[in-house]
C-alpha atoms as a PDB file:
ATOM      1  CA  UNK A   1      -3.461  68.333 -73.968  1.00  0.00           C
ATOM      2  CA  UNK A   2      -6.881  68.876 -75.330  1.00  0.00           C
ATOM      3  CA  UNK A   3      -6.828  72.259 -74.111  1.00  0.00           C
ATOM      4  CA  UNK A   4      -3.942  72.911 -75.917  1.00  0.00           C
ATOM      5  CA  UNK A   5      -5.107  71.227 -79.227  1.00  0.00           C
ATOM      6  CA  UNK A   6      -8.757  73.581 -79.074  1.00  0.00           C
ATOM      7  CA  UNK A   7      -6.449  76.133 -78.633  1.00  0.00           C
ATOM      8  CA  UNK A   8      -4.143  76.067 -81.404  1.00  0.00           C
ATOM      9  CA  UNK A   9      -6.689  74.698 -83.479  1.00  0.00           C
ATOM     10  CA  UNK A  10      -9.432  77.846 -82.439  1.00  0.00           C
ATOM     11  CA  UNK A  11      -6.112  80.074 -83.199  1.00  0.00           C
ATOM     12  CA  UNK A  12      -5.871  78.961 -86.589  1.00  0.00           C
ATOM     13  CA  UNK A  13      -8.932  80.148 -87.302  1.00  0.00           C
ATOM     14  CA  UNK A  14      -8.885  83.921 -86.422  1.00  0.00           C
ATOM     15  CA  UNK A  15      -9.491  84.004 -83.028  1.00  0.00           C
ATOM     16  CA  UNK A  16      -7.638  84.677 -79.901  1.00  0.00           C
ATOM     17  CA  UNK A  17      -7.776  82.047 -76.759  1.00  0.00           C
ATOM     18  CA  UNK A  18      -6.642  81.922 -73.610  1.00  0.00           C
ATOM     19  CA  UNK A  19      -6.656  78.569 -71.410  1.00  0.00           C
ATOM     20  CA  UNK A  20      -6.760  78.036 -67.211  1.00  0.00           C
ATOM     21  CA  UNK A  21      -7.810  74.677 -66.166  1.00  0.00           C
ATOM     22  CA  UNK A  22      -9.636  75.178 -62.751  1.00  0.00           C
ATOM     23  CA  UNK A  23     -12.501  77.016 -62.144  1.00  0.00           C
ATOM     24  CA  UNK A  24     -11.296  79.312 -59.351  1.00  0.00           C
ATOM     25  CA  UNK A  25      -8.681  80.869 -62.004  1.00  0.00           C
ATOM     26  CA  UNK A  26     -11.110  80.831 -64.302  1.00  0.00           C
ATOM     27  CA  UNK A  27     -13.138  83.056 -62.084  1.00  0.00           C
ATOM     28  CA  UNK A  28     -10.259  85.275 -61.426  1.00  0.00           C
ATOM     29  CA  UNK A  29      -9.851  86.215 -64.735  1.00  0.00           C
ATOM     30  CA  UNK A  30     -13.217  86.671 -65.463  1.00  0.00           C
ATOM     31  CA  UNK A  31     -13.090  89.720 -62.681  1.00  0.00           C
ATOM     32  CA  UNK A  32     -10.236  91.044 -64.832  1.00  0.00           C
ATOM     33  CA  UNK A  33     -11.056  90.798 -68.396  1.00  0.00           C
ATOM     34  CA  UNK A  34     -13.896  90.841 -70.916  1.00  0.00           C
ATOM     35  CA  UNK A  35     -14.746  87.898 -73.450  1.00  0.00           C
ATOM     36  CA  UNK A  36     -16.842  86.957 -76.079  1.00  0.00           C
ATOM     37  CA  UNK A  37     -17.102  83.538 -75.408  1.00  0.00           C
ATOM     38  CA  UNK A  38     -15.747  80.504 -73.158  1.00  0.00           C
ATOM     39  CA  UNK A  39     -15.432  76.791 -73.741  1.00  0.00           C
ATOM     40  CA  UNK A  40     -16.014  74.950 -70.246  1.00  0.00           C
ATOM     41  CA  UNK A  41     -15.711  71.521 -69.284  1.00  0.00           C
ATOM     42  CA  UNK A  42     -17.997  70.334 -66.548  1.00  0.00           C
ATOM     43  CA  UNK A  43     -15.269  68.232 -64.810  1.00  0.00           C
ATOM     44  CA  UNK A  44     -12.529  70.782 -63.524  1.00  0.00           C
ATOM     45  CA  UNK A  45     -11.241  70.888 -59.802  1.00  0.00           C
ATOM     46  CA  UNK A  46     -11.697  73.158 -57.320  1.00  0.00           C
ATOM     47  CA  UNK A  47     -15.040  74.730 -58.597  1.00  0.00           C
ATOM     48  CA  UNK A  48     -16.886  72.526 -60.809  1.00  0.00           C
ATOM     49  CA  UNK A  49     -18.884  73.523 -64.770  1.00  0.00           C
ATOM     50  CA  UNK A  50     -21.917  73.828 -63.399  1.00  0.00           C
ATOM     51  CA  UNK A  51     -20.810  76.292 -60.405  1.00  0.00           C
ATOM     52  CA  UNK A  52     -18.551  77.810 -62.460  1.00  0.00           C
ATOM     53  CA  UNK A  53     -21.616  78.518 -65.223  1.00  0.00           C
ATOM     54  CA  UNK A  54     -23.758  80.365 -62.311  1.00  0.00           C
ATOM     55  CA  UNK A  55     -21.083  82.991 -62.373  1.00  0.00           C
ATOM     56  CA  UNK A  56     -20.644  83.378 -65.787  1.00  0.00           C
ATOM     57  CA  UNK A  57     -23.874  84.189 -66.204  1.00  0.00           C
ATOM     58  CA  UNK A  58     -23.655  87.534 -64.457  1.00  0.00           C
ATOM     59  CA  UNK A  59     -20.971  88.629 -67.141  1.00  0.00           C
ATOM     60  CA  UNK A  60     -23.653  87.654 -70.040  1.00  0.00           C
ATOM     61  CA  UNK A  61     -20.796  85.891 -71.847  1.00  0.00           C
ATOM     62  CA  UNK A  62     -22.023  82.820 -74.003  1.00  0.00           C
ATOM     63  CA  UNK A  63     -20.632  79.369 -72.937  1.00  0.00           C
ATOM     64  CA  UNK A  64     -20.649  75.554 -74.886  1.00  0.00           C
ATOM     65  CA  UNK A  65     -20.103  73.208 -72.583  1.00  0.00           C
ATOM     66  CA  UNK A  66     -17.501  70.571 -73.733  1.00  0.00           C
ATOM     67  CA  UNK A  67     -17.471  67.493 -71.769  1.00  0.00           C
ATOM     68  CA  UNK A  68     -16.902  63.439 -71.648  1.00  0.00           C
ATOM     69  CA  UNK A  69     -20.321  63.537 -70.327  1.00  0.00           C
ATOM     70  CA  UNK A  70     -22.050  61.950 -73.049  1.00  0.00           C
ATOM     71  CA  UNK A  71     -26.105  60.924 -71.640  1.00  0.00           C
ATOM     72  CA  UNK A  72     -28.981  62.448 -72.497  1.00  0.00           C
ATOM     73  CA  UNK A  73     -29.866  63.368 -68.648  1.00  0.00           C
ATOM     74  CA  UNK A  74     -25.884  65.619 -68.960  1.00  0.00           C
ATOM     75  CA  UNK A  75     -26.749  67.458 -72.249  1.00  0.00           C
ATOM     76  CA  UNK A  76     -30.438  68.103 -70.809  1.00  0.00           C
ATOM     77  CA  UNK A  77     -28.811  69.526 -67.654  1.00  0.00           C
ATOM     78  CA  UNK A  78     -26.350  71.781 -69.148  1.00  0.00           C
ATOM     79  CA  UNK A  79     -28.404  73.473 -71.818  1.00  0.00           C
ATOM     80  CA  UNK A  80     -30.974  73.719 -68.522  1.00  0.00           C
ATOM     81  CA  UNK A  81     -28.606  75.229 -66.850  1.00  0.00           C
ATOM     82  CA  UNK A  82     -27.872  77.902 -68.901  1.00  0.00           C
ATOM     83  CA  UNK A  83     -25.783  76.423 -72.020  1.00  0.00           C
ATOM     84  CA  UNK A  84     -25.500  77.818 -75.364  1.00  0.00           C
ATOM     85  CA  UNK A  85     -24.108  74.804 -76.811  1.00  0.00           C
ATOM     86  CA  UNK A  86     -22.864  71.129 -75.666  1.00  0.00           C
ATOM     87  CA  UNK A  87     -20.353  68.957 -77.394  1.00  0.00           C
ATOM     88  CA  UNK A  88     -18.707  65.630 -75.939  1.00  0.00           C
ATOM     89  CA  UNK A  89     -15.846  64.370 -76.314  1.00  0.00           C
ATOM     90  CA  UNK A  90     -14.221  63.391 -78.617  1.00  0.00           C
ATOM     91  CA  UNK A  91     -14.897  65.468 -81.466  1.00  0.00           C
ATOM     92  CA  UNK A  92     -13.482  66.891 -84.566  1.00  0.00           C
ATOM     93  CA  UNK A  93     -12.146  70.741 -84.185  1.00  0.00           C
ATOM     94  CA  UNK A  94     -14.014  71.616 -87.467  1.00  0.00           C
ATOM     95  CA  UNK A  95     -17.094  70.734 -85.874  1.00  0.00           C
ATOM     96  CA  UNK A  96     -16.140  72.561 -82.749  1.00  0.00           C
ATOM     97  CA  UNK A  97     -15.478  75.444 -84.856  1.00  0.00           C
ATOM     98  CA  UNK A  98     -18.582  75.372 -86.526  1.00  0.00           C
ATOM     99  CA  UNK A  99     -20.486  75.474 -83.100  1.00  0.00           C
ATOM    100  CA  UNK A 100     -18.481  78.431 -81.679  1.00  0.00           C
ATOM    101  CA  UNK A 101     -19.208  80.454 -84.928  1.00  0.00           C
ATOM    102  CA  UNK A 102     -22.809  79.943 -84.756  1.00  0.00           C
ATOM    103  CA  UNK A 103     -23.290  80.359 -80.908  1.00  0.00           C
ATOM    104  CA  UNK A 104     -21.279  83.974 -81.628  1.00  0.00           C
ATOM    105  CA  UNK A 105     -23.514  84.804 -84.345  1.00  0.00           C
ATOM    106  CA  UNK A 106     -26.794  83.855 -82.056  1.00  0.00           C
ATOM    107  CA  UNK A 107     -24.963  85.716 -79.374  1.00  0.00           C
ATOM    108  CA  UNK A 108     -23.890  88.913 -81.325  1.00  0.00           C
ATOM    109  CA  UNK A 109     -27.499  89.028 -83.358  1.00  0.00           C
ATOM    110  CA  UNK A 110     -29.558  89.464 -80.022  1.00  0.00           C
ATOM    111  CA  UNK A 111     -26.258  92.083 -78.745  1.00  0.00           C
ATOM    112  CA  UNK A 112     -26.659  94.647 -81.773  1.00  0.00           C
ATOM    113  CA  UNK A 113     -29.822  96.601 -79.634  1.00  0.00           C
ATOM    114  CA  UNK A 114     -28.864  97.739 -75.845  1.00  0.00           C
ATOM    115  CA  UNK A 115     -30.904  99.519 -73.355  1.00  0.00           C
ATOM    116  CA  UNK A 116     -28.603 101.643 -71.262  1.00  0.00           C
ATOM    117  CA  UNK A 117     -30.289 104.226 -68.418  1.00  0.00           C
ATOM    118  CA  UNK A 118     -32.849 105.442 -70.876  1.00  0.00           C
ATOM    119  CA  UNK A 119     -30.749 105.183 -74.332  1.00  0.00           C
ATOM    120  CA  UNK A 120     -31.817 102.523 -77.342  1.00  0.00           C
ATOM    121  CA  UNK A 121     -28.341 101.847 -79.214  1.00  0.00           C
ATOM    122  CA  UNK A 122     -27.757 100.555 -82.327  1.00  0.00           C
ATOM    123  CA  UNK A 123     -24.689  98.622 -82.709  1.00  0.00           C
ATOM    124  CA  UNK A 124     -24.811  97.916 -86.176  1.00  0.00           C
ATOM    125  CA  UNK A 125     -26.000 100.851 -87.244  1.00  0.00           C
ATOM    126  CA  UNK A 126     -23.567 102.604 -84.789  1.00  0.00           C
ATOM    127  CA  UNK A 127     -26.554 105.313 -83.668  1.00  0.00           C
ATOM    128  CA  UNK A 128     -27.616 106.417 -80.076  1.00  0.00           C
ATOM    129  CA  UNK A 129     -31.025 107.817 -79.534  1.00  0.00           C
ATOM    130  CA  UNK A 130     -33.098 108.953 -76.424  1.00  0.00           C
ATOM    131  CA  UNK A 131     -36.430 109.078 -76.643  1.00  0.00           C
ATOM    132  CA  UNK A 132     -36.441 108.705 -80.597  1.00  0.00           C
ATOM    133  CA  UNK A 133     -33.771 111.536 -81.196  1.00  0.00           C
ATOM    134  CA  UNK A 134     -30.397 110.377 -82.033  1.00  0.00           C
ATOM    135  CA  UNK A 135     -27.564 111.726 -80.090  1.00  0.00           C
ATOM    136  CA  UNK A 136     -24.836 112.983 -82.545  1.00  0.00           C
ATOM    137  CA  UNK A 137     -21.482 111.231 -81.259  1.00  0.00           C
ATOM    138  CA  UNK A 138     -17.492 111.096 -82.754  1.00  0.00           C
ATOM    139  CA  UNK A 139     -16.351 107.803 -84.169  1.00  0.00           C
ATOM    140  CA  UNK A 140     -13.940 107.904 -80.579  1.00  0.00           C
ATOM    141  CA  UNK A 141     -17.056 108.452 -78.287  1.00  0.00           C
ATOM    142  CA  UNK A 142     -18.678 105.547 -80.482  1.00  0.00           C
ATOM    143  CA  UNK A 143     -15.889 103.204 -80.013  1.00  0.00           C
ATOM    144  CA  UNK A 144     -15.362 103.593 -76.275  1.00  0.00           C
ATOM    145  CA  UNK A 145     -19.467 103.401 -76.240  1.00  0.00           C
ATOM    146  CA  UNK A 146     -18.778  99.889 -77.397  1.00  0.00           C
ATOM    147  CA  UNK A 147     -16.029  99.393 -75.468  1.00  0.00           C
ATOM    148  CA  UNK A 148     -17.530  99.842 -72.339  1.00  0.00           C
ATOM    149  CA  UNK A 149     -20.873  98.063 -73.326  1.00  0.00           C
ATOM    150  CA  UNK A 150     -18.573  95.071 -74.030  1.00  0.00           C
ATOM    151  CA  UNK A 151     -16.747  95.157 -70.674  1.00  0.00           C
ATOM    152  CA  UNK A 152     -19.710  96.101 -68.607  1.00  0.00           C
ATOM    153  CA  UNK A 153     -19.189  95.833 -64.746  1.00  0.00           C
ATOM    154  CA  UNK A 154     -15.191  95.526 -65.599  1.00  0.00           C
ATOM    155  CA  UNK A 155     -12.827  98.347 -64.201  1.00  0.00           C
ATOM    156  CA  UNK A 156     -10.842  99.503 -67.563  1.00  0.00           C
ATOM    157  CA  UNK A 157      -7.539 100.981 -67.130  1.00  0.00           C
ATOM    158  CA  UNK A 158      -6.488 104.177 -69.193  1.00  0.00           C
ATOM    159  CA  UNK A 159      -3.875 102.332 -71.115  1.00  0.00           C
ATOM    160  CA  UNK A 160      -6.056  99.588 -72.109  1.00  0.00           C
ATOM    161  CA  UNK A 161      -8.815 102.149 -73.124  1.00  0.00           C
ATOM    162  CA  UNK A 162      -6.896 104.216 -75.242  1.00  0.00           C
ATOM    163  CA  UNK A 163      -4.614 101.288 -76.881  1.00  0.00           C
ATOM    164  CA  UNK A 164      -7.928  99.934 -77.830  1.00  0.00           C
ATOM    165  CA  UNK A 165      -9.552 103.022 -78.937  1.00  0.00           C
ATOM    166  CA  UNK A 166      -6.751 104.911 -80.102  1.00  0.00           C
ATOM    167  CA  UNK A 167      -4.247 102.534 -80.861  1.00  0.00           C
ATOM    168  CA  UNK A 168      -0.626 102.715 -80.020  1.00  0.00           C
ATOM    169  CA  UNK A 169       1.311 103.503 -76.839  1.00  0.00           C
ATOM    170  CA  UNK A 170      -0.634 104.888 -73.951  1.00  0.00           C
ATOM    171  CA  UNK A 171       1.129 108.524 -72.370  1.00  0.00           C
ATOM    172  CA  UNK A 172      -0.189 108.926 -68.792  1.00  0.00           C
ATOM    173  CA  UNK A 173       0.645 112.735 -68.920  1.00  0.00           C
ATOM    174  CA  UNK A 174      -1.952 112.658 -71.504  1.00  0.00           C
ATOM    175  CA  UNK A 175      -5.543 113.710 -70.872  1.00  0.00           C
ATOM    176  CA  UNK A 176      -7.654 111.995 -73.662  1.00  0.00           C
ATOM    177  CA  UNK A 177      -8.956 109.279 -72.482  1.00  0.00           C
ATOM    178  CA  UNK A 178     -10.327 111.312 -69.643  1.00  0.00           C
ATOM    179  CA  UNK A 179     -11.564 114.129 -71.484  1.00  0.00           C
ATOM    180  CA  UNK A 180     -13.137 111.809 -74.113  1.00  0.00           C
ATOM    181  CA  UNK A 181     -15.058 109.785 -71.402  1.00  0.00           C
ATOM    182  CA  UNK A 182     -16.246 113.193 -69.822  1.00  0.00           C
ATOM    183  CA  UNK A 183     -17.666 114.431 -73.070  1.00  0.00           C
ATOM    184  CA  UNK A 184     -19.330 111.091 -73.669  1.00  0.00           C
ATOM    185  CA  UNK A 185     -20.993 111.149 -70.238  1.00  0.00           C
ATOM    186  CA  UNK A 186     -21.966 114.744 -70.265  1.00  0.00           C
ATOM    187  CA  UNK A 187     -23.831 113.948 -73.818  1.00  0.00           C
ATOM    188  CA  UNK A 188     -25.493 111.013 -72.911  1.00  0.00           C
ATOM    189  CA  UNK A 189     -26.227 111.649 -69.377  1.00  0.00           C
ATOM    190  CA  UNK A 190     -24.093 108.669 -67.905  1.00  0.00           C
ATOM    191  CA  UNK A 191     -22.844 110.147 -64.883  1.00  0.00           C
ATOM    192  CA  UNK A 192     -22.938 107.126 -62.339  1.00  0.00           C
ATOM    193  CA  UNK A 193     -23.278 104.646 -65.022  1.00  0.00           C
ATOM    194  CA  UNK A 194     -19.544 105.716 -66.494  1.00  0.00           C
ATOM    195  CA  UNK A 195     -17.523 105.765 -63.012  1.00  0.00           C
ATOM    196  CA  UNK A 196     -13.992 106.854 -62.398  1.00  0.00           C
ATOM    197  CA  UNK A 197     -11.740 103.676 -60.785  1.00  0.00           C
ATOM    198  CA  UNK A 198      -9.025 105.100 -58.816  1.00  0.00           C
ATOM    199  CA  UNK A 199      -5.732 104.331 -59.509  1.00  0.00           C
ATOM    200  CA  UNK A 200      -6.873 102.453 -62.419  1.00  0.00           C
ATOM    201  CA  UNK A 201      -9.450 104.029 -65.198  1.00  0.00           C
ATOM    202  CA  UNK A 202     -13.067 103.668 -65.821  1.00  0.00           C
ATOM    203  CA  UNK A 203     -15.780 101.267 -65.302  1.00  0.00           C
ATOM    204  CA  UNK A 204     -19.610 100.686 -66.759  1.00  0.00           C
ATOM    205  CA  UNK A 205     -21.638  99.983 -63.579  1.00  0.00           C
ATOM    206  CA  UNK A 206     -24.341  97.494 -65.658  1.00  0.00           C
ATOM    207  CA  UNK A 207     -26.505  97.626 -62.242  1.00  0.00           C
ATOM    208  CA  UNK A 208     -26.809 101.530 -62.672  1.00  0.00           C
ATOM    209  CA  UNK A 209     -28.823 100.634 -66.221  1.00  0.00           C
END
């Protein structure tokens, strides 16, 4: 029920949510898809907040821990353990809100400057450089740039790629998402950072940084 509430309530404010309510799910999907934050209660079955956190801190994905678990010695131990945030229940959703905006902002600020395998990018500013000379790139090898950086260590499938790069319906006769990713790599030197997937697309191998 609360779940649900958050939900439509984090909905009506612009963004999009999905819900699973044990930790072993929500440990499958993290395998499978990329987000920019998650809202975890410390009490869930089969794999608990605070194993579940360990995890999620491999994917570098900001979390606020909402809980019943109201005592100093809880909050101290979840921001310990690697927190952005901590709210108990109950609260009001316009406070929640408030808290997952600011966390995003924190989040995003320190996100805007990446080191990958010898390039300094620029989110905001949308520029690549290596060793202080900036790499010349298309606004399509920019945007699946960012899409990979966002869904490091995920295996993207074509479809997804170019839906989200290109927009619209996704032709597997077609050959752009392939030769787009090939140019990319061959400019910026990313071969065995950008890997083919067989069978499904491409993934950014963060390890390979």
């Amino acid at each position: 029920m609360i779940a649900r509430l958050i939900r439509i309530g984090l909905e009506k404010a612009g963004y999009s949510c999905e819900c699973v309510y044990d930790g072993k799910a929500a440990a499958d999907l993290l395998e499978e898809k990329r987000y920019d934050l998650i809202l975890l209660d410390i009490m869930l079955p089969e794999i608990d907040g605070y194993e579940l956190l360990e995890y999620v801190r491999e994917f570098e994905i900001p979390v606020i821990f909402i809980t019943a678990k109201s005592s100093l010695e809880d909050k101290v131990k979840g921001l310990r353990a690697g927190a952005d945030d901590y709210i108990t229940k109950p609260f009001e959703l316009a406070e929640l809100t408030a808290r997952v905006e600011s966390v995003l902002r924190r989040y995003h600020k320190g996100q805007n400057k990446i080191k990958l395998a010898g390039l300094d990018i620029d989110m905001e500013s949308r520029t690549v450089k290596r060793d202080g000379t900036e790499i010349e790139l298309t606004m399509k090898e920019l945007e699946l740039l960012q899409l990979f950086l966002r869904n490091r260590n995920i295996a993207l499938f074509r479809d997804r790629i170019y839906e989200e790069v290109w927009g619209g319906e996704y032709d597997p006769e077609s050959r752009t998402v392939d030769v787009h990713i090939q140019r990319l790599k061959k400019k910026l030197d990313l071969e065995g950072v950008i890997v083919s997937v067989r069978k499904i697309g491409y993934r950014l191998e963060a390890d390979k940084e």
